[in-house]
PDB file of N, CA and C in Angstrom:
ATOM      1  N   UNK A   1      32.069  47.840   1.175  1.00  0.00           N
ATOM      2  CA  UNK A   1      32.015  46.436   1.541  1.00  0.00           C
ATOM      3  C   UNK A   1      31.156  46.245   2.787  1.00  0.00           C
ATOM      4  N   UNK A   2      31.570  47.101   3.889  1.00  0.00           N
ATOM      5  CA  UNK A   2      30.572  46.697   4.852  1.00  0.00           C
ATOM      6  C   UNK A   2      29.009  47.075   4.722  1.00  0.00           C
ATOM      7  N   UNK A   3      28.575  48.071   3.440  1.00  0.00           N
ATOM      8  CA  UNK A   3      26.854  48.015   3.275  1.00  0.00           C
ATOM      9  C   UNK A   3      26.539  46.822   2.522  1.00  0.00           C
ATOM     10  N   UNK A   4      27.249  45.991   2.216  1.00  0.00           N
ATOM     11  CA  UNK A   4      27.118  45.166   1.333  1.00  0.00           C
ATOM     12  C   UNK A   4      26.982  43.926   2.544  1.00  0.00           C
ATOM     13  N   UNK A   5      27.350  43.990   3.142  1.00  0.00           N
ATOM     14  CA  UNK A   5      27.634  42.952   4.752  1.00  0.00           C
ATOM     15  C   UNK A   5      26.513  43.180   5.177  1.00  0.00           C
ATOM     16  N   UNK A   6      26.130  44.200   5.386  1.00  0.00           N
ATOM     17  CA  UNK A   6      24.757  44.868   5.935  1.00  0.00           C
ATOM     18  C   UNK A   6      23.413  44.315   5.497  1.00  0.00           C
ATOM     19  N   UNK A   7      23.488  44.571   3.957  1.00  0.00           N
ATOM     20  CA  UNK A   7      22.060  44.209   3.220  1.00  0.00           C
ATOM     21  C   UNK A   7      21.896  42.658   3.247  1.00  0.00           C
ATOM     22  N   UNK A   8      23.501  42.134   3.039  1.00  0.00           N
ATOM     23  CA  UNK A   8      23.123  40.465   3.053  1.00  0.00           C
ATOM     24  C   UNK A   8      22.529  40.146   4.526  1.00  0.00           C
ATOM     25  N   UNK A   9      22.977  40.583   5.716  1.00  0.00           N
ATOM     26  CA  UNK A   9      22.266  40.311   6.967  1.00  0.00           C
ATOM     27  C   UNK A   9      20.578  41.047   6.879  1.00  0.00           C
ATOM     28  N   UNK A  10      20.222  42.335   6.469  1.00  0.00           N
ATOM     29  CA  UNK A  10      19.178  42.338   6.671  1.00  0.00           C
ATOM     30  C   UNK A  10      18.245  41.233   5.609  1.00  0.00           C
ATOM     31  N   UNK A  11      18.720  40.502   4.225  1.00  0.00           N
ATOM     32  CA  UNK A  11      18.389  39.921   3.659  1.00  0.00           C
ATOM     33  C   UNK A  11      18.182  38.435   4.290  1.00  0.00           C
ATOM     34  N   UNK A  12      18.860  38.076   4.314  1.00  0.00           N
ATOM     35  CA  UNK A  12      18.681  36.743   5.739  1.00  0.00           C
ATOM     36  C   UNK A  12      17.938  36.662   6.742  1.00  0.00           C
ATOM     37  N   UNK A  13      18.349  38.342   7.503  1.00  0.00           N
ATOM     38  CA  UNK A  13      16.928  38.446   8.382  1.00  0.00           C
ATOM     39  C   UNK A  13      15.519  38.272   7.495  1.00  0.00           C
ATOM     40  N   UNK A  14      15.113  38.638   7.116  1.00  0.00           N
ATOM     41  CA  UNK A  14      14.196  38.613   6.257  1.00  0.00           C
ATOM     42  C   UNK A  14      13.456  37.392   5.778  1.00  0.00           C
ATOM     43  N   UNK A  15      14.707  36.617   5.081  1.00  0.00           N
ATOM     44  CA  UNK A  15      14.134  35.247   4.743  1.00  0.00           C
ATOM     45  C   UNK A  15      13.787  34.452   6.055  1.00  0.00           C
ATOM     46  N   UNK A  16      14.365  34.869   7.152  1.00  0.00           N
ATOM     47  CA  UNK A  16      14.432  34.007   8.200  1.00  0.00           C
ATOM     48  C   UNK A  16      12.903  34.261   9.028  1.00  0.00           C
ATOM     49  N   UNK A  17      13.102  35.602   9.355  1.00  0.00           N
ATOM     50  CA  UNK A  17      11.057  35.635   9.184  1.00  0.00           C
ATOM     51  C   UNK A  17       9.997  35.704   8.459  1.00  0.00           C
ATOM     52  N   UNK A  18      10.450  35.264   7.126  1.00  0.00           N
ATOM     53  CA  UNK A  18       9.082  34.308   6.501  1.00  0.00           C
ATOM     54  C   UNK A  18       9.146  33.259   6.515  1.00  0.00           C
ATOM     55  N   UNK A  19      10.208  32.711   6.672  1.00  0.00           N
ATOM     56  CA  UNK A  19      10.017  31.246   6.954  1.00  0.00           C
ATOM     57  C   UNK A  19       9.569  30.680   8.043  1.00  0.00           C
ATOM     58  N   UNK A  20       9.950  32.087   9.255  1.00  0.00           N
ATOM     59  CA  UNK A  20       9.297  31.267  10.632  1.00  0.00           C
ATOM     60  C   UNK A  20       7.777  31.434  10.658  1.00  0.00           C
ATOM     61  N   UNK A  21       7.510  32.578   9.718  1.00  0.00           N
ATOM     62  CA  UNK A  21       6.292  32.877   9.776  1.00  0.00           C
ATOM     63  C   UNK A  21       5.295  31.822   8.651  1.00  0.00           C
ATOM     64  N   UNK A  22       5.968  31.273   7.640  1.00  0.00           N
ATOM     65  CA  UNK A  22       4.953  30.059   7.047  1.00  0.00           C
ATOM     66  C   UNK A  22       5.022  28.861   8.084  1.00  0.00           C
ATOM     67  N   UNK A  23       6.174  29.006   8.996  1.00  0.00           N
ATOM     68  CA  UNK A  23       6.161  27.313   9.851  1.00  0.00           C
ATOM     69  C   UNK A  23       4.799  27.370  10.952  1.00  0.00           C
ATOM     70  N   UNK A  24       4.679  29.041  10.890  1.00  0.00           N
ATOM     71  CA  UNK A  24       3.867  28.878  12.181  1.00  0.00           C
ATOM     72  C   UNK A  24       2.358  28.584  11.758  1.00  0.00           C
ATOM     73  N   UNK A  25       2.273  29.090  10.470  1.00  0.00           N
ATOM     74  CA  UNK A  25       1.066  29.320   9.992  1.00  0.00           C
ATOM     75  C   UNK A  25       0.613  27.719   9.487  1.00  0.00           C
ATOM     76  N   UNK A  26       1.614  27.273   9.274  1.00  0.00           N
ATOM     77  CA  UNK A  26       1.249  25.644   8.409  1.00  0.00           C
ATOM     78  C   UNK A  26       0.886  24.954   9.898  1.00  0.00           C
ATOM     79  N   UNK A  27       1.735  25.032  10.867  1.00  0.00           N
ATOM     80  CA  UNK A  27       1.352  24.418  12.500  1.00  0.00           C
ATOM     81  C   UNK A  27       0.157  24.835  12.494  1.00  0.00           C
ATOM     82  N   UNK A  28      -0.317  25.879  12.850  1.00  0.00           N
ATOM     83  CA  UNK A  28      -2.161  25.922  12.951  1.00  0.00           C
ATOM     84  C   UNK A  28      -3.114  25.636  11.981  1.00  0.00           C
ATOM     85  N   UNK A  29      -2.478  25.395  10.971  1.00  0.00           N
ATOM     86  CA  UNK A  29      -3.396  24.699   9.714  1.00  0.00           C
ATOM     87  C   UNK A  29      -4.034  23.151  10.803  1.00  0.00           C
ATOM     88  N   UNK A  30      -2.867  22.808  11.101  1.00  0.00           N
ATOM     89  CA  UNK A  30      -2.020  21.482  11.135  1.00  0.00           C
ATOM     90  C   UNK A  30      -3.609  20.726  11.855  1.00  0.00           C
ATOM     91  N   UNK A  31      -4.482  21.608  12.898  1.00  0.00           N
ATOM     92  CA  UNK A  31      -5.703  21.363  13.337  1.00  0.00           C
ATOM     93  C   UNK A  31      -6.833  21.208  12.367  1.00  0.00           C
ATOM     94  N   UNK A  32      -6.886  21.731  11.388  1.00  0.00           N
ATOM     95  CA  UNK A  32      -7.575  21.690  10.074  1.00  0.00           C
ATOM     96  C   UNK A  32      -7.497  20.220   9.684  1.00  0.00           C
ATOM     97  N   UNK A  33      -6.136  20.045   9.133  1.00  0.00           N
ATOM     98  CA  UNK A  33      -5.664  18.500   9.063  1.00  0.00           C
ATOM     99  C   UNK A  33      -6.431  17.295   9.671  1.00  0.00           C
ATOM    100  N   UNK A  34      -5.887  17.668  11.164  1.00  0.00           N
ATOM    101  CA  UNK A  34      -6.341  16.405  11.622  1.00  0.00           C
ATOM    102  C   UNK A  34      -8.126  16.572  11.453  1.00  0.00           C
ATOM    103  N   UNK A  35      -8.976  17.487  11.413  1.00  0.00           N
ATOM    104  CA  UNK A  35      -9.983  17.559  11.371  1.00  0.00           C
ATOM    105  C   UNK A  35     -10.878  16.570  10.186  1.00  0.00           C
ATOM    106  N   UNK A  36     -10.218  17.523   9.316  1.00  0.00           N
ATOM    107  CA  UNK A  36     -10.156  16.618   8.068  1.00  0.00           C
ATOM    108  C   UNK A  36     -10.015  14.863   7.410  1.00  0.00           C
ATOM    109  N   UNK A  37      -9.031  14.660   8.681  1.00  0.00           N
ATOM    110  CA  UNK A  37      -8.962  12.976   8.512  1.00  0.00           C
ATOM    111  C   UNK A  37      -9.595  12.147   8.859  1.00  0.00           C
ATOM    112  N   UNK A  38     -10.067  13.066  10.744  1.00  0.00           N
ATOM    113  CA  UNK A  38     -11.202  12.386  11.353  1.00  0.00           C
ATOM    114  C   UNK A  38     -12.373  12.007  10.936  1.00  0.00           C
ATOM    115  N   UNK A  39     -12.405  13.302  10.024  1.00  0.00           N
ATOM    116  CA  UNK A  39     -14.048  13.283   9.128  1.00  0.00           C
ATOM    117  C   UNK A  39     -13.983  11.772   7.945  1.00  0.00           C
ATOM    118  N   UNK A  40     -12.716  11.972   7.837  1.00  0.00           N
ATOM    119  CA  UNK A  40     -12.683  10.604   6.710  1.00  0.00           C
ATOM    120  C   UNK A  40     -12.316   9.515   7.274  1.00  0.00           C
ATOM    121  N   UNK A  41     -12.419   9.295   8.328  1.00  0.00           N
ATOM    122  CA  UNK A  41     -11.917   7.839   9.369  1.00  0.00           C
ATOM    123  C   UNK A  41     -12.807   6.802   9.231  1.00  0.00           C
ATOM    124  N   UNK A  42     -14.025   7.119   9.043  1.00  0.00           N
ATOM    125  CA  UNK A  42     -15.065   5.678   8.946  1.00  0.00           C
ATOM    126  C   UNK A  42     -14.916   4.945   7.640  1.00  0.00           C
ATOM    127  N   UNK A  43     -14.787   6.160   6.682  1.00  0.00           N
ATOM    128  CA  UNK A  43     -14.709   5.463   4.959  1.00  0.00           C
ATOM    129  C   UNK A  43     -13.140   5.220   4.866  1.00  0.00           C
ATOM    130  N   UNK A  44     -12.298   5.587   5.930  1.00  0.00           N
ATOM    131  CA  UNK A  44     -10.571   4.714   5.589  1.00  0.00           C
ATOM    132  C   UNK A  44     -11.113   3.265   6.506  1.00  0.00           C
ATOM    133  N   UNK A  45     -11.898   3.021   7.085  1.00  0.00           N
ATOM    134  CA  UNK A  45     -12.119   1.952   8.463  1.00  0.00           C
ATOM    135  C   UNK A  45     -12.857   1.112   7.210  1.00  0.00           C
ATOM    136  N   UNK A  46     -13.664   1.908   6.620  1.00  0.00           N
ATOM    137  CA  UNK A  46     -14.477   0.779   5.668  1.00  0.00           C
ATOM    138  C   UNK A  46     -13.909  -0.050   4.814  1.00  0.00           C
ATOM    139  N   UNK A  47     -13.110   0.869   4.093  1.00  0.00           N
ATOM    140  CA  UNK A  47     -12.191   0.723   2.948  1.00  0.00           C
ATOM    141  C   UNK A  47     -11.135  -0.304   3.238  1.00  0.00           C
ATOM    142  N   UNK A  48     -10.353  -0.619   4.915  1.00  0.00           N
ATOM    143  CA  UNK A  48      -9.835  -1.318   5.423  1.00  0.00           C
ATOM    144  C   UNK A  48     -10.291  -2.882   5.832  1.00  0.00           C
ATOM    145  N   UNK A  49     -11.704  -2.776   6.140  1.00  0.00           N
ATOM    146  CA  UNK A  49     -12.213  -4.189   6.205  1.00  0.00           C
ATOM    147  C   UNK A  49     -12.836  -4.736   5.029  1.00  0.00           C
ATOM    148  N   UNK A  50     -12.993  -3.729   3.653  1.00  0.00           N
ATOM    149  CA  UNK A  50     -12.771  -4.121   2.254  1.00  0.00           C
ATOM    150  C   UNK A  50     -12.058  -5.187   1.992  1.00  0.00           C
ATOM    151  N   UNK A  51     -10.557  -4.098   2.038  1.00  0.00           N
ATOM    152  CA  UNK A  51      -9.552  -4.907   1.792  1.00  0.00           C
ATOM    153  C   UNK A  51      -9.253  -6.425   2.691  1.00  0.00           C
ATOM    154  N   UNK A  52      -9.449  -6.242   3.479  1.00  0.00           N
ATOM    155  CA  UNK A  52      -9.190  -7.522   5.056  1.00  0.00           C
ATOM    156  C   UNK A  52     -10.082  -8.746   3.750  1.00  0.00           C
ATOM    157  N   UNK A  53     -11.219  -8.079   3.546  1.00  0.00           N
ATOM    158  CA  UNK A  53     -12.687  -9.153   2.874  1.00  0.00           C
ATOM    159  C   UNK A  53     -11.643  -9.879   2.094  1.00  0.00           C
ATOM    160  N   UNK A  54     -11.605  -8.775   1.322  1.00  0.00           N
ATOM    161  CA  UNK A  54     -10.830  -9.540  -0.558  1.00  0.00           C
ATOM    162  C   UNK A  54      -9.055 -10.397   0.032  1.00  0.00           C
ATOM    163  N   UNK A  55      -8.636  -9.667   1.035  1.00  0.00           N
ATOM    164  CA  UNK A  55      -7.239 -10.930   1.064  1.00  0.00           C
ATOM    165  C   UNK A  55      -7.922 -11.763   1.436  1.00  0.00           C
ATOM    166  N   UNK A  56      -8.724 -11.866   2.478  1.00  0.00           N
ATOM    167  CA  UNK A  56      -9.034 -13.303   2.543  1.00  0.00           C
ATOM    168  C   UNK A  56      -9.275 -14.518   1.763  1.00  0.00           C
ATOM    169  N   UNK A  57     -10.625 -13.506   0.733  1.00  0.00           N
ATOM    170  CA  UNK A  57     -11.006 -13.969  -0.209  1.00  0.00           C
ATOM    171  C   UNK A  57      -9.900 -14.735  -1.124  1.00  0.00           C
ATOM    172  N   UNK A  58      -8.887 -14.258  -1.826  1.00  0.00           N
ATOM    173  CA  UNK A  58      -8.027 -14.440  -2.430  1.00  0.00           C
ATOM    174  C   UNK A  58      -7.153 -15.442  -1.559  1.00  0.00           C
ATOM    175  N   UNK A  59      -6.954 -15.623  -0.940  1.00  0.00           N
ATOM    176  CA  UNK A  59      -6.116 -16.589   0.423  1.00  0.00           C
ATOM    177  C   UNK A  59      -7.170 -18.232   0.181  1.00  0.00           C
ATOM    178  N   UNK A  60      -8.552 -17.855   0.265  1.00  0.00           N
ATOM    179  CA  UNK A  60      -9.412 -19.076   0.382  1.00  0.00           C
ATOM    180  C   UNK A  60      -9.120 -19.163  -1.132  1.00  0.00           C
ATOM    181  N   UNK A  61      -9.261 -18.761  -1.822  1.00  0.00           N
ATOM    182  CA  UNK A  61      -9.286 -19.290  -3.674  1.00  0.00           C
ATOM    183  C   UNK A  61      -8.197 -20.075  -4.156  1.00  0.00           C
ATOM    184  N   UNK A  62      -6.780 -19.281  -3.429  1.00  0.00           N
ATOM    185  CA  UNK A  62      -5.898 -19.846  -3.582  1.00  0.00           C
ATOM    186  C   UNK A  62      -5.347 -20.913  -3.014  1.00  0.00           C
ATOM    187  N   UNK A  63      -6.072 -20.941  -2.089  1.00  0.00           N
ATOM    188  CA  UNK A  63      -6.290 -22.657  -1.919  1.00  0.00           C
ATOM    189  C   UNK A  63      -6.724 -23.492  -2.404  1.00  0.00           C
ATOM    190  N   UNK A  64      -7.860 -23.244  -2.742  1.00  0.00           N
ATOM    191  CA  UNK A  64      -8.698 -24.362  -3.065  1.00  0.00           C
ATOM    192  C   UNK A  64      -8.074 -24.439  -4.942  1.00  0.00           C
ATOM    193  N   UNK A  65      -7.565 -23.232  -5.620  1.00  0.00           N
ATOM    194  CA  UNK A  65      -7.053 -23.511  -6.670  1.00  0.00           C
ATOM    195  C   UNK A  65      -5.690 -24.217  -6.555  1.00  0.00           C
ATOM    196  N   UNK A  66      -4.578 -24.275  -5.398  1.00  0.00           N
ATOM    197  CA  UNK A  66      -3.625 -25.152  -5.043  1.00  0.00           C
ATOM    198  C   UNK A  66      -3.923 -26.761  -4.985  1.00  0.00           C
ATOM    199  N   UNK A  67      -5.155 -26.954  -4.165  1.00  0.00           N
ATOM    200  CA  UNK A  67      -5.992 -28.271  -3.649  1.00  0.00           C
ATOM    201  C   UNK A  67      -6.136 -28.839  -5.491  1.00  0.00           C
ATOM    202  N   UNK A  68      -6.912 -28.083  -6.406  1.00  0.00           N
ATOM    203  CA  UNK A  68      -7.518 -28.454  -7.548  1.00  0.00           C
ATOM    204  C   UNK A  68      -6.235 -29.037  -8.270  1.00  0.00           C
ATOM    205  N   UNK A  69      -5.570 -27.665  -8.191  1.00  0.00           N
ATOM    206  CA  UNK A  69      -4.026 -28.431  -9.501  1.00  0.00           C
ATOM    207  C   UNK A  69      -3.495 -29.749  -9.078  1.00  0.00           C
ATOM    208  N   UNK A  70      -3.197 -29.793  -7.716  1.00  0.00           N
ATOM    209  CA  UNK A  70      -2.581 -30.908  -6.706  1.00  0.00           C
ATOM    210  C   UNK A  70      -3.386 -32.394  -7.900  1.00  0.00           C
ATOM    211  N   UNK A  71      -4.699 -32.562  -7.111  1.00  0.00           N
ATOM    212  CA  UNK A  71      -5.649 -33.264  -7.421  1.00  0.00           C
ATOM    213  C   UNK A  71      -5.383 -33.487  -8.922  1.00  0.00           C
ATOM    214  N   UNK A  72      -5.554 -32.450  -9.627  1.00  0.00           N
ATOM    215  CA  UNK A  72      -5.199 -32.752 -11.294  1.00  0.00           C
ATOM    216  C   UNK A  72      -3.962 -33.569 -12.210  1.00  0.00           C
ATOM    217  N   UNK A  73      -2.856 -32.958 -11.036  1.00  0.00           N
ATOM    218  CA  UNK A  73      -1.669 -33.664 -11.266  1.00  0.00           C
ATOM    219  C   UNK A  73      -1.522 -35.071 -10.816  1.00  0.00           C
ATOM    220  N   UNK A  74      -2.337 -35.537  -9.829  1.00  0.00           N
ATOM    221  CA  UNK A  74      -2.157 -36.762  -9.197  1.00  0.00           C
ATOM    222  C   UNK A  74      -3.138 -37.637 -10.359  1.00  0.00           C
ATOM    223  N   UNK A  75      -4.140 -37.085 -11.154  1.00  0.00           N
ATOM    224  CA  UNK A  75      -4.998 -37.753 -12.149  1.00  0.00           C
ATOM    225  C   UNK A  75      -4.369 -37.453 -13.541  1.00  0.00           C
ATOM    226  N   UNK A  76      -3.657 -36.962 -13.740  1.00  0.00           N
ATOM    227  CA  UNK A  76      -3.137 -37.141 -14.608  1.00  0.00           C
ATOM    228  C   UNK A  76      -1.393 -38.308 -14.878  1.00  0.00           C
ATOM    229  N   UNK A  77      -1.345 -38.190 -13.723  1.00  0.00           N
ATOM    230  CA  UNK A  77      -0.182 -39.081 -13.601  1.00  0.00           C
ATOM    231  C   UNK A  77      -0.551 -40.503 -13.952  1.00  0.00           C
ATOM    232  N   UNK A  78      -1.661 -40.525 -12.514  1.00  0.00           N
ATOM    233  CA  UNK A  78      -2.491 -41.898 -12.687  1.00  0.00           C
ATOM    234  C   UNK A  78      -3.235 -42.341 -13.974  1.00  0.00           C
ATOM    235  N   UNK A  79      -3.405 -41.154 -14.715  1.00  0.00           N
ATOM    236  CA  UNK A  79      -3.885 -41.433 -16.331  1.00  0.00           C
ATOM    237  C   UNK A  79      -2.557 -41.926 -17.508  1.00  0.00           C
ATOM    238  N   UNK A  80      -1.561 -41.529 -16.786  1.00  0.00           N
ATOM    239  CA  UNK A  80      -0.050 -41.562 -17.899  1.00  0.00           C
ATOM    240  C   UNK A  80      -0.062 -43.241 -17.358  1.00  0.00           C
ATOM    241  N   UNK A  81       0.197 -43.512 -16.122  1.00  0.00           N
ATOM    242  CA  UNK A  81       0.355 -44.717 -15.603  1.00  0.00           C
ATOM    243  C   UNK A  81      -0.625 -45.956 -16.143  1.00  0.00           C
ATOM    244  N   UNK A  82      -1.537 -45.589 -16.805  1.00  0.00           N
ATOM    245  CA  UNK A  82      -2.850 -46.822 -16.611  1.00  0.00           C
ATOM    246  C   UNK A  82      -2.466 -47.040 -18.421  1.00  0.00           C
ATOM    247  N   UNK A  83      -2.603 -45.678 -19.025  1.00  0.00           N
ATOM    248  CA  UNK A  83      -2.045 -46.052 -20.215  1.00  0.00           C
ATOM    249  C   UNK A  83      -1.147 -46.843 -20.740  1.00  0.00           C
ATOM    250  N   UNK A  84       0.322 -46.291 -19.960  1.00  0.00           N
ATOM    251  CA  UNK A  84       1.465 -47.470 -20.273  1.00  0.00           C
ATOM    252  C   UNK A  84       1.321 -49.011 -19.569  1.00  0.00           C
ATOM    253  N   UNK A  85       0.538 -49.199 -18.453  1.00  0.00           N
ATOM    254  CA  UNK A  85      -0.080 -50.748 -18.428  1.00  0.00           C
ATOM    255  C   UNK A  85      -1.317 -50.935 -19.757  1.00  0.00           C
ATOM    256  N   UNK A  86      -1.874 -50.037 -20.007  1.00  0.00           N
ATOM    257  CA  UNK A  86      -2.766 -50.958 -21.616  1.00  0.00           C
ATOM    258  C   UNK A  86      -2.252 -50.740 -22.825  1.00  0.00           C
ATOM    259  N   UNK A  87      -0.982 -50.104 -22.765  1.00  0.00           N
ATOM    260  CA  UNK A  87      -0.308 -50.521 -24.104  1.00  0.00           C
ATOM    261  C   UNK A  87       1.061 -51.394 -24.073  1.00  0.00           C
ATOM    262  N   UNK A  88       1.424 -51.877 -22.463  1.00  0.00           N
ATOM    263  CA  UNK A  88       1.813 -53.132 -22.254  1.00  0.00           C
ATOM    264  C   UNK A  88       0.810 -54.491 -22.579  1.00  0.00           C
ATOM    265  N   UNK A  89       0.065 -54.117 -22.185  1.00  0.00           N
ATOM    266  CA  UNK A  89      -1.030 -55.254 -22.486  1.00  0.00           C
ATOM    267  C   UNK A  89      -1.589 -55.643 -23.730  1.00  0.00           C
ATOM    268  N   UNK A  90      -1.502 -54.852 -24.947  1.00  0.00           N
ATOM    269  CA  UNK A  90      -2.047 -55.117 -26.005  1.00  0.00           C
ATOM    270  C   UNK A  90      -0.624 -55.990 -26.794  1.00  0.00           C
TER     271      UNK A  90
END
């Protein structure tokens, strides 16, 4: 029983330094990383005032398509209205 106590501790030891040893190794990647992002920072910056363009875009449309329906509904009312005065009138 106690080699059996034994192997599970040296087994633990074990797992316990490869794991410290991938944490350390992924941390110095970790400079790679940021390297990597920096290099792609102008085309995420671009890609960002893309997007900024098109909400806007979509913000102004949807207005002016709010403004249009508005307008449509108020001429069509006024079209229901003029009717039932000329078929009072006939």
């Amino acid at each position: 029983m106690h080699d059996l106590s034994n192997w599970v501790q040296v087994f633990a030891g074990a797992i316990s330094t490869l794991i410290a040893a991938v944490a350390v190794s992924h941390k110095t990647n970790r400079a790679d990383y940021d390297a990597i992002i920096n290099e792609h920072k102008s085309e995420r910056d671009e890609l960002k005032k893309e997007r900024d363009e098109f909400k806007q875009n979509y913000y102004n449309e949807r207005e002016l398509r709010i403004k249009a329906e508005t307008e449509a509904l108020e001429y069509k009312t006024k079209c229901k209205i003029l009717a039932k005065e000329l078929k009072q009138k006939k």
